[in-house]
Structures are given as C-alpha cells and as structure tokens.
Protein backbone atom coordinates (compact mmCIF):
# COMPACT_ATOMS: atom_id res chain seq x y z
CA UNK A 1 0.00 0.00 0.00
CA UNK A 2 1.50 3.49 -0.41
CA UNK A 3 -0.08 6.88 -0.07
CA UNK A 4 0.68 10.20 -1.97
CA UNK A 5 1.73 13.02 0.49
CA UNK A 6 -1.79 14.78 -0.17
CA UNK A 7 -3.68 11.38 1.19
CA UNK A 8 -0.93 11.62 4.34
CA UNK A 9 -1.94 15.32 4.82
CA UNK A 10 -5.67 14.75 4.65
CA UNK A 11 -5.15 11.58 7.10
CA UNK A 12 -2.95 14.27 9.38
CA UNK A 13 -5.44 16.95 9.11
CA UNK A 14 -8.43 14.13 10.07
CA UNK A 15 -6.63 13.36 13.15
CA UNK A 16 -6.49 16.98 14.40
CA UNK A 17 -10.08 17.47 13.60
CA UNK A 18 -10.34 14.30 15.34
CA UNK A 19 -9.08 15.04 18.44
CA UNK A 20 -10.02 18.61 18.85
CA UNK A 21 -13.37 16.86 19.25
CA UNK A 22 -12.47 14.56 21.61
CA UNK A 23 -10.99 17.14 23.47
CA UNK A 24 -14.10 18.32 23.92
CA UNK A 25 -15.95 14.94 24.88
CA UNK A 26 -13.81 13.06 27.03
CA UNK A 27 -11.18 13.72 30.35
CA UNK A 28 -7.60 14.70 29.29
CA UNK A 29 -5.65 11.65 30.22
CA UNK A 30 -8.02 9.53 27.56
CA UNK A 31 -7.72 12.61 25.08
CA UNK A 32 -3.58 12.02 25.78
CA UNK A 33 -3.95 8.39 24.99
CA UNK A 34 -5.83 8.76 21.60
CA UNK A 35 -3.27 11.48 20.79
CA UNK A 36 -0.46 8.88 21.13
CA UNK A 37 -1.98 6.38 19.21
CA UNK A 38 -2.91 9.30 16.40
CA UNK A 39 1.03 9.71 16.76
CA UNK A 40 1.63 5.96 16.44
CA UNK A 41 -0.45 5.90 12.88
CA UNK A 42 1.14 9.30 11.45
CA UNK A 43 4.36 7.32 12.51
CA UNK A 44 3.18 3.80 10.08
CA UNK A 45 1.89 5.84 7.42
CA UNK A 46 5.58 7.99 6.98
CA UNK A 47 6.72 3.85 7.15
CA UNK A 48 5.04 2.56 4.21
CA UNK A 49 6.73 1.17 1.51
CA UNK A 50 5.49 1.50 -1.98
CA UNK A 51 3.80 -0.61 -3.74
CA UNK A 52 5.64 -3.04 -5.42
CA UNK A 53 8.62 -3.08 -3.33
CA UNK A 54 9.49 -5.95 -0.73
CA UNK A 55 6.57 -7.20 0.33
CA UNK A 56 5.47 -10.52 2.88
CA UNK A 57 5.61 -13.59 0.78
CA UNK A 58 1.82 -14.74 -0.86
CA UNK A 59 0.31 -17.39 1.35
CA UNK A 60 1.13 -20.55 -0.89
CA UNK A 61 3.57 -19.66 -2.61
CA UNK A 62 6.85 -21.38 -2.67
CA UNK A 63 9.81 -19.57 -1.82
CA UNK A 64 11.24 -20.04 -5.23
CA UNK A 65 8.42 -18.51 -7.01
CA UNK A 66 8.95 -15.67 -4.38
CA UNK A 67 12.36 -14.78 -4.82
CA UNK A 68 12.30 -15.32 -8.53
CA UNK A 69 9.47 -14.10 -9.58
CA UNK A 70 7.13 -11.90 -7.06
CA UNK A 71 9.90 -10.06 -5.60
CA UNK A 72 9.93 -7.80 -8.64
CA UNK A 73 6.23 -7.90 -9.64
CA UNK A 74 4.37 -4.67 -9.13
CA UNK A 75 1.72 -6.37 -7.69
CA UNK A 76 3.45 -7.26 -4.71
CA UNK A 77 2.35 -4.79 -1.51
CA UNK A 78 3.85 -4.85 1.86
CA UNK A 79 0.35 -6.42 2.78
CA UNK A 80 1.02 -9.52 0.17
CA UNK A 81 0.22 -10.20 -3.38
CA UNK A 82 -2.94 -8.05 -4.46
CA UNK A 83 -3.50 -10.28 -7.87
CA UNK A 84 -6.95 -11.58 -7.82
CA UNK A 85 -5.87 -15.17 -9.56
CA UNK A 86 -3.08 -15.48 -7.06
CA UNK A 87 -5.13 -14.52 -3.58
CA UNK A 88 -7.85 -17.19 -5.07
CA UNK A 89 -5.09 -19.71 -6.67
CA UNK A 90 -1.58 -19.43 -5.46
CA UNK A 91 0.46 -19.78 -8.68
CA UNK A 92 -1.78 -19.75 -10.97
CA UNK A 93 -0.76 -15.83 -11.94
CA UNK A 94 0.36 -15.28 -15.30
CA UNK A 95 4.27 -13.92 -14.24
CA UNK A 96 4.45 -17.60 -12.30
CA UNK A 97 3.08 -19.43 -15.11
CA UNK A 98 5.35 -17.69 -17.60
CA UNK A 99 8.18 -18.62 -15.09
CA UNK A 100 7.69 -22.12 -14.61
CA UNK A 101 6.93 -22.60 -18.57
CA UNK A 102 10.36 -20.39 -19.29
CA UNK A 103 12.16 -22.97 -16.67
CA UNK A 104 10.51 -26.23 -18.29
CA UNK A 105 11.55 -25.25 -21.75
CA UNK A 106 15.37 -25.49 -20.31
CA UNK A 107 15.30 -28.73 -19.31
C-alpha cells in the first residue's frame, strides 16, 4: 500500500479534527492516549513502503516462485500479493506461469 503526500496530509489533518473533538468529549488523560496512538499511525503511514517493493511472501507460494518471480512484480504490496488469480489460486498468476513454462523449456 503506499499513499501520496496529499492522502498523508488529509489523514494528518483528520486526526487533528479528530481530536479537537475529543478534546471536547472526554477527560484529558483519555484525550492524551488517543493522541499517542494518532502519533503511532502518522508514525506507520511515513513507514510505508510502496507498492511493489518488498513485500510478505503470498500465502502458498513457494519460496522459489517468491524470490524469482514476485519479488519484482508490481503487484506485490507490503500487505502480500494483491493479484486476484493469485489470492484465489496461489500460482496460478500469469508472471508464475510464464516462469515455470520459461524454466521447463530449459530442461
């Protein structure tokens, strides 16, 4: 997943609204609390890789196919794969299938 500086900003922005209101609502050591965790997600969201960079390996798929083949697809997020084929049929993506026909033919 990655997020263009505007979408950070508008998050950022949301937060203050955010707790200006429950500044309003609720005691000041629970308004302190929800500011740290606010803090805690400005802090993941300036963490985010793009995109298409490393990413946590596709449940099912070998670590072959990984390091050969997802490692450098742009469909790869931080969260896991985010092809449709592969989250329904682990391998069964076209850049895998290309892969394993391209290493067949060698043999």
């Amino acid at each position: 997943m990655s997020l263009s500086q505007e979408e950070k900003s508008l998050i950022a922005e949301s937060m203050q609204v955010y707790l200006q209101i429950v500044a309003r609502q609720m005691p000041q050591a629970q308004v302190e609390q929800i500011a740290a965790i606010a803090q805690g997600i400005m802090k993941k969201l300036d963490n985010l890789q793009p995109a298409g960079k490393k990413g946590n390996k596709p449940a099912g798929i070998t670590d072959e196919w990984y390091k050969k083949v997802c490692s450098t697809c742009e469909k790869l997020s931080p969260s896991g794969c985010e092809d449709k084929v592969t989250v329904k049929f682990p391998g069964k993506c076209d850049p895998i299938l290309h892969y394993e026909n391209q290493k067949n033919r060698k043999r």
